[in-house]
Protein backbone atom coordinates (compact mmCIF):
# COMPACT_ATOMS: atom_id res chain seq x y z
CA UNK A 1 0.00 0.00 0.00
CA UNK A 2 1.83 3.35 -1.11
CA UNK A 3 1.46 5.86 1.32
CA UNK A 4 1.86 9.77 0.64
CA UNK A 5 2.35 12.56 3.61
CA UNK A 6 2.23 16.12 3.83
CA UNK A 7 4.03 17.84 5.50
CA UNK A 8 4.90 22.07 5.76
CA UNK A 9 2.04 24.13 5.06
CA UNK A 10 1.38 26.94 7.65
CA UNK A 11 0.70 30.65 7.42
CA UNK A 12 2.60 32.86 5.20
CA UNK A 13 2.44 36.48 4.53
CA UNK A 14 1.55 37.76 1.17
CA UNK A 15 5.44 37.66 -0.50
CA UNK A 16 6.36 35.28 1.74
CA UNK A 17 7.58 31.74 0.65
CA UNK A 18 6.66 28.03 2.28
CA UNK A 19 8.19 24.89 1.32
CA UNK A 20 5.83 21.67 1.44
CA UNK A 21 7.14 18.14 1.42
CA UNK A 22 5.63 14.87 0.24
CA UNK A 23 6.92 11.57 1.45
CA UNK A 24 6.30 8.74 0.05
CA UNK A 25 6.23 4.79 1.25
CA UNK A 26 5.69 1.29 -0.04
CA UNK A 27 6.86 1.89 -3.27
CA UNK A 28 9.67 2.50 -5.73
CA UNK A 29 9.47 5.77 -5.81
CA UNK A 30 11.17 6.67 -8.87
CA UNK A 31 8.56 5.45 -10.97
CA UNK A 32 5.88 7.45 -10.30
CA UNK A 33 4.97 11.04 -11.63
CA UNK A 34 5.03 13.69 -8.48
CA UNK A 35 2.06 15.86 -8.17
CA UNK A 36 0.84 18.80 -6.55
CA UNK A 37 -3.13 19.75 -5.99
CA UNK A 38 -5.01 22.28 -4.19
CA UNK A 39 -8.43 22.96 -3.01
CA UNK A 40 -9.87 26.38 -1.86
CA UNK A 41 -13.07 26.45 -0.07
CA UNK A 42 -15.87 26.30 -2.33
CA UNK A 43 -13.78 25.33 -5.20
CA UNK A 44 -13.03 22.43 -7.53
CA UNK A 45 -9.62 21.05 -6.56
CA UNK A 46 -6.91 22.33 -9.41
CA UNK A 47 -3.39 21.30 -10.92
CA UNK A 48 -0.57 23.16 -9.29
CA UNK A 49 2.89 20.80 -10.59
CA UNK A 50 3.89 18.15 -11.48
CA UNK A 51 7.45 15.86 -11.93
CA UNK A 52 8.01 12.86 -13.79
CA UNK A 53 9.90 10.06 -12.96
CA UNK A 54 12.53 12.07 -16.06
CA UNK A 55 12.66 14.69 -13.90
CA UNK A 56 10.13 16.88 -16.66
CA UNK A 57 8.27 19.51 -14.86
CA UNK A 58 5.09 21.35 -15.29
CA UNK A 59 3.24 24.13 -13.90
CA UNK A 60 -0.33 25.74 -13.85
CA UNK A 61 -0.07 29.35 -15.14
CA UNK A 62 -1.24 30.53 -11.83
CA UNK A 63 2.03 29.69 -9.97
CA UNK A 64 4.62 29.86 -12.78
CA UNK A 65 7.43 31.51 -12.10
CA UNK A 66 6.70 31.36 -8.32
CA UNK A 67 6.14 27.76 -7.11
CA UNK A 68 9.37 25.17 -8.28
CA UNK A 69 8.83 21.18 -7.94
CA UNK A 70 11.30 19.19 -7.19
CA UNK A 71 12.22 15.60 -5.83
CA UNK A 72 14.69 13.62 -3.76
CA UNK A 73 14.46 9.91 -5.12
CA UNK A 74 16.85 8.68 -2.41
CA UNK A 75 14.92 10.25 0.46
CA UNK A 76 11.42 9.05 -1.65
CA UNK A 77 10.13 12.60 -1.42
CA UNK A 78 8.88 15.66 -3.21
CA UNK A 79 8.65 19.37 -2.70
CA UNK A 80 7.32 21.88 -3.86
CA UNK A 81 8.97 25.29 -2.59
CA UNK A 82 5.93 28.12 -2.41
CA UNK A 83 7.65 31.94 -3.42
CA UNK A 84 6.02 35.18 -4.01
CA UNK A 85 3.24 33.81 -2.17
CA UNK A 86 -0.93 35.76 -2.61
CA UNK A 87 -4.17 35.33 -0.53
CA UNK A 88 -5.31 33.47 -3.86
CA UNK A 89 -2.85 30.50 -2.90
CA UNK A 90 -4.50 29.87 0.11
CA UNK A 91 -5.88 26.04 -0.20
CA UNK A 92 -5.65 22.73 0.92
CA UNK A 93 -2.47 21.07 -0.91
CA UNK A 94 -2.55 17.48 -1.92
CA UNK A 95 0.13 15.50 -3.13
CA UNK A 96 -0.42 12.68 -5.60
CA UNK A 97 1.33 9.67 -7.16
CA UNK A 98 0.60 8.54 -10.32
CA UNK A 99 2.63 5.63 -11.54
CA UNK A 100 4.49 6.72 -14.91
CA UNK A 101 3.30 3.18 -16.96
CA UNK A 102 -0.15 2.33 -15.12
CA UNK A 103 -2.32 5.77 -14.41
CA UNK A 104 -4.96 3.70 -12.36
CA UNK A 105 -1.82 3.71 -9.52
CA UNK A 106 -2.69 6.55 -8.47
CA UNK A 107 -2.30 7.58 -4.66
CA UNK A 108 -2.94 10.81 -2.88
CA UNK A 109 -2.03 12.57 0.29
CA UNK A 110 -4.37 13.16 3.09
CA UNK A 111 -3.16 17.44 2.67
CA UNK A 112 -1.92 20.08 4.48
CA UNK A 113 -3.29 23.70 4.80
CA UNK A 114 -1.78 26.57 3.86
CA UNK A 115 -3.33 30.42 4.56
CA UNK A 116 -1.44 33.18 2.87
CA UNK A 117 -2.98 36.22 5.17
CA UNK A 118 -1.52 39.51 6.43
């Protein structure tokens, strides 16, 4: 059973920067495609990045530039390092696992809040 936790989110100021972390269990890590979601309240949960098992990264418009995605395939974890943070990123973050050769693999964390608020 893979299992995927959260960890990092908090309060940030507007401008300010958080760093989440995903870690990841009972599976070999490296073949899976890294995700990030989020949720707002009263929204549909949206694409935020993602990572392939190549190391290929991808972004949703709304954080490119500011969010990066990386992953540690040793330590069978990924990140996803928050800058230039806005009230508009507040959400609940989710990470997901999707393995790279069979989509219906396809794990997710249980979240972790973060509240960009002055």
């Amino acid at each position: 059973q893979v299992q995927l936790v959260e960890s990092g989110g908090g309060l940030a100021q507007p401008g300010g920067s958080l760093s989440l972390s995903c870690a990841a269990s009972g599976t070999i890590f490296n073949l899976y495609a890294m995700k990030w979601y989020r949720q707002a309240p009263g929204k549909q949960r949206e694409f935020v990045a993602e990572i392939s098992s190549q190391l290929n990264t991808n972004y949703a418009d709304s954080v490119k530039g500011r969010f990066t995605i990386s992953r540690n395939n040793v330590k069978n974890t990924a990140y996803l390092q928050m800058n230039n943070l806005k009230p508009e990123d507040t959400a609940v973050y989710y990470c997901n696992a999707v393995h790279s050769r069979a989509a219906s693999l396809d794990y997710w964390g249980q979240g972790t809040q973060v509240t960009v608020s002055s």
